[in-house]
Protein backbone atom coordinates (compact mmCIF):
# COMPACT_ATOMS: atom_id res chain seq x y z
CA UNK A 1 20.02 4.54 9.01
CA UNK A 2 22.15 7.67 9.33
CA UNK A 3 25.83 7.37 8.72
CA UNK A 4 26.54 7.89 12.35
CA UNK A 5 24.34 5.04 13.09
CA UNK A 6 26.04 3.07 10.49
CA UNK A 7 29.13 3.52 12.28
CA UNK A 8 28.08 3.05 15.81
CA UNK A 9 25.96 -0.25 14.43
CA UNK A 10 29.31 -2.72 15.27
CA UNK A 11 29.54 -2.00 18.49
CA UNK A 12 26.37 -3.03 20.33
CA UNK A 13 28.09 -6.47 19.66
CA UNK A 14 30.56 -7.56 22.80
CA UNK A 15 32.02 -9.71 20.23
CA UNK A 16 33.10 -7.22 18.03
CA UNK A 17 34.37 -4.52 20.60
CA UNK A 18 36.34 -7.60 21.85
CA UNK A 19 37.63 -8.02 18.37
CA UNK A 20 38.22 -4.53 17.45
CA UNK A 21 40.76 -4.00 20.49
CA UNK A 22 42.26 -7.75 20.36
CA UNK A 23 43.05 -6.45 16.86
CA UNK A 24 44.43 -3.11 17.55
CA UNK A 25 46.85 -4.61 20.35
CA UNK A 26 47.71 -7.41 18.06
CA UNK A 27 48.66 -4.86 15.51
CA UNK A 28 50.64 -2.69 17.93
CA UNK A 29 52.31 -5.53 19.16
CA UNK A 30 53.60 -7.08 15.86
CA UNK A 31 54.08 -3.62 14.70
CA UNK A 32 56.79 -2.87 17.85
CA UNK A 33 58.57 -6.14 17.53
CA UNK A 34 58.51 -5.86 14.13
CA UNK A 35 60.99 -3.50 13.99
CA UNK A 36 63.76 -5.31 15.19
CA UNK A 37 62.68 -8.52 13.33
CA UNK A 38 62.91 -6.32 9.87
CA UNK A 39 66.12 -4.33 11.20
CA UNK A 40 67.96 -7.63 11.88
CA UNK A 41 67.00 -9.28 8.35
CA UNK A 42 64.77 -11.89 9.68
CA UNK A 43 61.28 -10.99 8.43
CA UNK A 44 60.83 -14.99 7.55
CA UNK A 45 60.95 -15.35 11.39
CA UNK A 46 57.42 -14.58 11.91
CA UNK A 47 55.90 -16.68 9.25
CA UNK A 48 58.11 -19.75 10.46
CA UNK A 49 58.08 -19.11 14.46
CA UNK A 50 54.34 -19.39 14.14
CA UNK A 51 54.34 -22.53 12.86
CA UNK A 52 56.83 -23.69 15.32
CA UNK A 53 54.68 -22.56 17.99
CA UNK A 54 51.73 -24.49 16.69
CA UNK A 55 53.24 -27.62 17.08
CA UNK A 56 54.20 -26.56 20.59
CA UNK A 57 50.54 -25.79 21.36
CA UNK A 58 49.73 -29.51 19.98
CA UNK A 59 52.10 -30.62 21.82
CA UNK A 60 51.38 -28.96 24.68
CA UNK A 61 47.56 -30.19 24.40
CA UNK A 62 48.75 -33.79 24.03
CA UNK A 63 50.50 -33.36 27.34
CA UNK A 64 48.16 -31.91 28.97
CA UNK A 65 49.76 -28.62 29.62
CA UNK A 66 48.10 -24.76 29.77
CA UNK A 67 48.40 -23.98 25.79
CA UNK A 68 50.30 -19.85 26.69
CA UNK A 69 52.90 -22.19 29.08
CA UNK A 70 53.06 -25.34 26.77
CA UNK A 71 53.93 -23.04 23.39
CA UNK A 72 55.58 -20.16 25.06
CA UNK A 73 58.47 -22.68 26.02
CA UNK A 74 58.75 -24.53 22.65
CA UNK A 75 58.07 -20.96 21.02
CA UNK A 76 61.04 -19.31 23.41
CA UNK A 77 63.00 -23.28 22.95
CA UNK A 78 62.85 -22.51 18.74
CA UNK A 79 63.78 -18.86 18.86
CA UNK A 80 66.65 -19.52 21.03
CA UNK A 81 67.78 -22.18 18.45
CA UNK A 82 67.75 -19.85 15.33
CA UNK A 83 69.52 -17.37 17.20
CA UNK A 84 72.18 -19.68 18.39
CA UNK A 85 72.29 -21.03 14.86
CA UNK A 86 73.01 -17.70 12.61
CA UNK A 87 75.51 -16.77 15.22
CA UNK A 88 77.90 -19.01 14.00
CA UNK A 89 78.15 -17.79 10.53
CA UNK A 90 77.86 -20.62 8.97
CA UNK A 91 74.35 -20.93 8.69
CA UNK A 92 72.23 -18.36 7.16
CA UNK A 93 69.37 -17.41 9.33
CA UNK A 94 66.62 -18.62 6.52
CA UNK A 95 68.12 -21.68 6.62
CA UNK A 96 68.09 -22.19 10.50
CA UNK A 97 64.36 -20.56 10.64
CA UNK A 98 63.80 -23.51 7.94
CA UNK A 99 64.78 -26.56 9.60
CA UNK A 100 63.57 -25.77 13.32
CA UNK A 101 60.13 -24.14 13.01
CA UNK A 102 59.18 -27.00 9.62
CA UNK A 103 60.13 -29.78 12.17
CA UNK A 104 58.09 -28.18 14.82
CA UNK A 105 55.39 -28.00 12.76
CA UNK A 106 55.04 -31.19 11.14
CA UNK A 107 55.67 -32.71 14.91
CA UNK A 108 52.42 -30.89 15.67
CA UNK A 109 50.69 -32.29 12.26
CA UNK A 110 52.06 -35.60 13.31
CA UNK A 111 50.53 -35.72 16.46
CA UNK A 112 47.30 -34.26 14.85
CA UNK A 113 47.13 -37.41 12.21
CA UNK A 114 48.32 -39.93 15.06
CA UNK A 115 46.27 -38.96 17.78
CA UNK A 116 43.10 -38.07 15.47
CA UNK A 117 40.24 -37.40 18.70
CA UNK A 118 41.02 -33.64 19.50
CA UNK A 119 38.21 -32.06 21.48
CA UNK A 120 40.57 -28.86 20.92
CA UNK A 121 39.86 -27.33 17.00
CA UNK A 122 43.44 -25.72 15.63
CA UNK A 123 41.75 -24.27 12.92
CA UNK A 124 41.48 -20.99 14.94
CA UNK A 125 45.43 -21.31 15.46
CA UNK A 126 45.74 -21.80 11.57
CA UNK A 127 43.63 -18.90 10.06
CA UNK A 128 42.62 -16.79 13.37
CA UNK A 129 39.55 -16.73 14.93
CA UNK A 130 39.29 -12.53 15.69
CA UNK A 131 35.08 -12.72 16.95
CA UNK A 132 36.47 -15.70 19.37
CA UNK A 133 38.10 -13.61 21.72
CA UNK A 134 37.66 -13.92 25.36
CA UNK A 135 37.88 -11.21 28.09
CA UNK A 136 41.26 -13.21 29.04
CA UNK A 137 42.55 -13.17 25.64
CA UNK A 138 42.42 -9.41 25.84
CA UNK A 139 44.40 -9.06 29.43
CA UNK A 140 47.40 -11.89 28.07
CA UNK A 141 47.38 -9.37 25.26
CA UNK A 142 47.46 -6.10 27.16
CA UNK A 143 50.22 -8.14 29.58
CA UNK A 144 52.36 -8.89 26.60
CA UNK A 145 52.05 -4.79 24.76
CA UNK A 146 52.79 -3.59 28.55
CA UNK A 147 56.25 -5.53 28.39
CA UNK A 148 56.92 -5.27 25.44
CA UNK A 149 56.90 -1.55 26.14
CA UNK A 150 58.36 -1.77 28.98
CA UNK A 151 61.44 -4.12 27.35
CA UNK A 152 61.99 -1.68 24.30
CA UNK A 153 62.11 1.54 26.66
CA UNK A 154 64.52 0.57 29.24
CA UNK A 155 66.50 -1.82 26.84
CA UNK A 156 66.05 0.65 24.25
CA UNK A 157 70.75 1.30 23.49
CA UNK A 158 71.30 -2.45 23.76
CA UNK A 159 68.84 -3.36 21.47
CA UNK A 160 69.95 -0.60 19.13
CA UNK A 161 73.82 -1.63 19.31
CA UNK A 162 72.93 -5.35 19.07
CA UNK A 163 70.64 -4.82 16.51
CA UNK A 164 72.89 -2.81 13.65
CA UNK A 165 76.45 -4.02 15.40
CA UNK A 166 76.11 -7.76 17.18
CA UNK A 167 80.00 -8.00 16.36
CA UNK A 168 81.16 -5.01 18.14
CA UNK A 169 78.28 -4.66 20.64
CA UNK A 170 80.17 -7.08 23.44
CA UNK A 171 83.27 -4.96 23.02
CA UNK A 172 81.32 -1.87 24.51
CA UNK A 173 79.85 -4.21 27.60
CA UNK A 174 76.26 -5.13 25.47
CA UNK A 175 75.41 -8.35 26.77
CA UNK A 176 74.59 -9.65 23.77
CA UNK A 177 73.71 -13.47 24.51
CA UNK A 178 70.64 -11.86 27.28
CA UNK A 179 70.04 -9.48 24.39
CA UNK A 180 68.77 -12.10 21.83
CA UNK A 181 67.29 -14.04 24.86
CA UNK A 182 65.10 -11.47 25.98
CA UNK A 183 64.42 -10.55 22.19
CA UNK A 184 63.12 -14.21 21.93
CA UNK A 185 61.17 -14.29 24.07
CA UNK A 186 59.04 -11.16 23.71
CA UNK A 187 59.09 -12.46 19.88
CA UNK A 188 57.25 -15.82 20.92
CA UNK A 189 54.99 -14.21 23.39
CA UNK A 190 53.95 -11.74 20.60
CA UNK A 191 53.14 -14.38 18.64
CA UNK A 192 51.37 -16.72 21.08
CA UNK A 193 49.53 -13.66 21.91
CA UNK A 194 48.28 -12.63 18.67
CA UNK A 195 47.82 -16.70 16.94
CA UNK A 196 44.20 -16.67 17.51
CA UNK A 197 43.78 -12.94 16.00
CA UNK A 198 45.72 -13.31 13.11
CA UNK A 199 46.28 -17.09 12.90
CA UNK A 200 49.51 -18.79 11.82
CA UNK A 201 49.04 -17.87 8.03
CA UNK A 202 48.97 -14.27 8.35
CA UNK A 203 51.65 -13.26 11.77
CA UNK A 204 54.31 -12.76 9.58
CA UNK A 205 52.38 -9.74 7.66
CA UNK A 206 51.10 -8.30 10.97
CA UNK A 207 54.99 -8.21 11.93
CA UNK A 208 56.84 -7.00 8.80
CA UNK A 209 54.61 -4.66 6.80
CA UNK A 210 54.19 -1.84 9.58
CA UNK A 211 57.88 -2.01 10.10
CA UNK A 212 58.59 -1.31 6.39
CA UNK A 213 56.04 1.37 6.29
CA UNK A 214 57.93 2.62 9.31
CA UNK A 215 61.45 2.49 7.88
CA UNK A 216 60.50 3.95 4.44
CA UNK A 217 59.32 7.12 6.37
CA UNK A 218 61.78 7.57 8.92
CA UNK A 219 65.48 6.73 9.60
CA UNK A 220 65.54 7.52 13.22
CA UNK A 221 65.49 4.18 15.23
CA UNK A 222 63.28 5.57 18.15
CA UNK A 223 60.86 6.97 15.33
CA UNK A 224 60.78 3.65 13.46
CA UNK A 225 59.64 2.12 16.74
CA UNK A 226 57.02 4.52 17.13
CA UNK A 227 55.45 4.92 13.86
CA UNK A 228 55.47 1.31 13.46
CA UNK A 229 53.74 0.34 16.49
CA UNK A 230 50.99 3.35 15.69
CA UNK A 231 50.79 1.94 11.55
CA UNK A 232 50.01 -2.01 13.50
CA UNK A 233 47.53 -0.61 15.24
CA UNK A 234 45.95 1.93 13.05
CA UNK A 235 45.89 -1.08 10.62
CA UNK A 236 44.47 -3.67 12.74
CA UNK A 237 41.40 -1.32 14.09
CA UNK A 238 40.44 -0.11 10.21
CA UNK A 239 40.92 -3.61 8.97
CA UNK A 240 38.80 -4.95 11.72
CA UNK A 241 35.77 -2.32 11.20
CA UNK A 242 35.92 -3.40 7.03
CA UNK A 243 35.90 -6.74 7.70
CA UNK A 244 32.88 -5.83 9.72
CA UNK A 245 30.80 -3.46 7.10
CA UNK A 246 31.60 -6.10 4.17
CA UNK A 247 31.73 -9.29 5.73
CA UNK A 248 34.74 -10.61 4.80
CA UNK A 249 37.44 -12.47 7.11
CA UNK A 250 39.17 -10.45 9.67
CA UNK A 251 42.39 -11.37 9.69
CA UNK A 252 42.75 -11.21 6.10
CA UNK A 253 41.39 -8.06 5.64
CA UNK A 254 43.85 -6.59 8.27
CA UNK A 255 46.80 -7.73 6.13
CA UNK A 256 45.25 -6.54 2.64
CA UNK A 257 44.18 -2.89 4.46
CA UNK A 258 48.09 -2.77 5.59
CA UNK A 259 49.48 -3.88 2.15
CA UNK A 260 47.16 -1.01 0.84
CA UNK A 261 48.58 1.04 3.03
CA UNK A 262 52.42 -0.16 2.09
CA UNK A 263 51.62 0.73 -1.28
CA UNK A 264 50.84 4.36 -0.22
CA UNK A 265 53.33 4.73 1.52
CA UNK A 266 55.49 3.37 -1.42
CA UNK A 267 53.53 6.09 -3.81
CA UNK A 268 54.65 8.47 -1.55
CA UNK A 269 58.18 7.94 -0.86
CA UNK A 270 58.68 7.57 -4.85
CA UNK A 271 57.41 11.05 -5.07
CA UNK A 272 59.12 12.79 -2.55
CA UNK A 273 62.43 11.03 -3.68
CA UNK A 274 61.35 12.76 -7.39
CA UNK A 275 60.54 15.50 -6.25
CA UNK A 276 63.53 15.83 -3.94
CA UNK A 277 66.08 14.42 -6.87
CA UNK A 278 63.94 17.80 -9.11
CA UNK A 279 64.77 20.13 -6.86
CA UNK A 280 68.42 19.10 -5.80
CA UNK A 281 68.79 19.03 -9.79
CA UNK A 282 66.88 22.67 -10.03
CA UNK A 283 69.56 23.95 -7.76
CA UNK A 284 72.81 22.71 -9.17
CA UNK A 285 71.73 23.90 -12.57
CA UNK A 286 70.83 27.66 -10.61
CA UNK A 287 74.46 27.36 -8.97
CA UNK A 288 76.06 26.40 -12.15
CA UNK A 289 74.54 28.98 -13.67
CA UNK A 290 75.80 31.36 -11.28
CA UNK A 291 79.18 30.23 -11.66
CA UNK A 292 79.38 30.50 -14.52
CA UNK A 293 78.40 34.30 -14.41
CA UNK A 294 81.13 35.05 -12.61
CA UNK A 295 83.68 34.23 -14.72
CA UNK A 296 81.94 35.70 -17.89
């Protein structure tokens, strides 16, 4: 088989084309909202909203409710807590992101042990189940990258005042309260999205390491944004093809190709900021040096 072939070989499968884009949206979308969540010093707030939102879903499947309406509220319910929470002060925001999305999980484990005759399996929810994905899994996901686009173009100043100034931001007319809201809420759809592509284990990767990447390259805002969502999807579309060729698990393999690709990223900002710190030395020494020639 030629090497063309080779590569051409995953996608005769509907399975895996579904896969490969559920994955590249998934890391687009993590890698846009990302930003903020990093920016804002809340990168714990993927790994714990996720579990909140499982026990929403269980919740939500107890009840008998649609699983993207059930969780979406609780999801929306728990963001909206931990951002009421850390505005006070008094409570750190690990702290808050602690106590709401541990109780909303073990609510959904309690349910799980009580109830104990699930036709539903949350094992997909858990670790992801990428090869899974339905035709209306994709268009939820394409609904959710559209507006989150949409949200981070025309929203684009407020976010950036309430993100690096909350305090001042109301003093200049930023609505700060609708702010957070709206930030919330494209949080927990991003994550309700992406649960059964990258499971509740491994969100909080999806959301924070393209974002880091981002900000170690760039310190322009609008760039960060960018580059961010391009490194999520990059990531998620090469991690997804590997996981193919050597039979490994998906979702895993997208978060070990991007913390590859963090370390590269770290190689390479260590050597520019070397070679940067060489040449800024190089040049002192050649204007010292001048200097001092003209007073000899």
């Amino acid at each position: 088989m030629s090497i063309i072939e080779q590569l051409l070989d995953p996608f005769r499968y509907q399975f895996f084309t579904y896969g490969l884009l559920a994955a590249t949206m998934a890391g687009m979308l993590c890698g846009l909202i990302g930003v903020s969540v990093v920016l804002r010093r809340m990168s714990y707030i993927g790994h714990g909203l996720s579990h909140s939102i499982f026990g929403g879903a269980v919740v939500s499947y107890v009840l008998g409710l649609n699983f993207y309406i059930g969780a979406g509220l609780w999801g929306l319910l728990s963001a909206l807590l931990i951002n009421a929470a850390t505005r006070k002060r008094k409570i750190g925001a690990d702290a808050a992101i602690g106590i709401v999305t541990t109780a909303s999980f073990a609510i959904g484990v309690a349910l799980i042990s009580k109830v104990r005759h699930f036709v539903k399996n949350f094992d997909a929810a858990l670790f992801g189940n990428i090869l899974g994905v339905t035709e209306s899994d994709l268009w939820i996901m394409a609904f959710v990258l559209v507006f989150t686009v949409i949200v981070a173009f025309f929203g684009y100043k407020q976010l950036l005042f309430s993100t690096f100034d909350p305090e001042v931001a109301p003093t200049y007319g930023v609505p700060t309260g609708w702010v957070d809201a709206v930030f919330s809420l494209v949080l927990a759809a991003t994550i309700i999205a992406t649960m059964q592509v990258m499971g509740v284990t491994l969100i909080a990767a999806s959301i924070v390491i393209p974002s880091i990447c981002a900000r170690m390259l760039t310190d322009s805002f609008a760039r960060m944004l960018v580059l961010s969502t391009i490194i999520g999807g990059v990531c998620g579309a090469l991690g997804m093809l590997i996981s193919y060729y050597y039979d490994v698990s998906s979702g895993a393999t997208i978060v070990l190709f991007s913390a590859a690709f963090f370390l590269l990223v770290l190689a390479y900002n260590w050597v520019r900021t070397r070679f940067s710190h060489g040449q800024s030395a190089g040049l002192r020494r050649l204007a010292a040096a001048e200097t001092s020639d003209l007073f000899e």
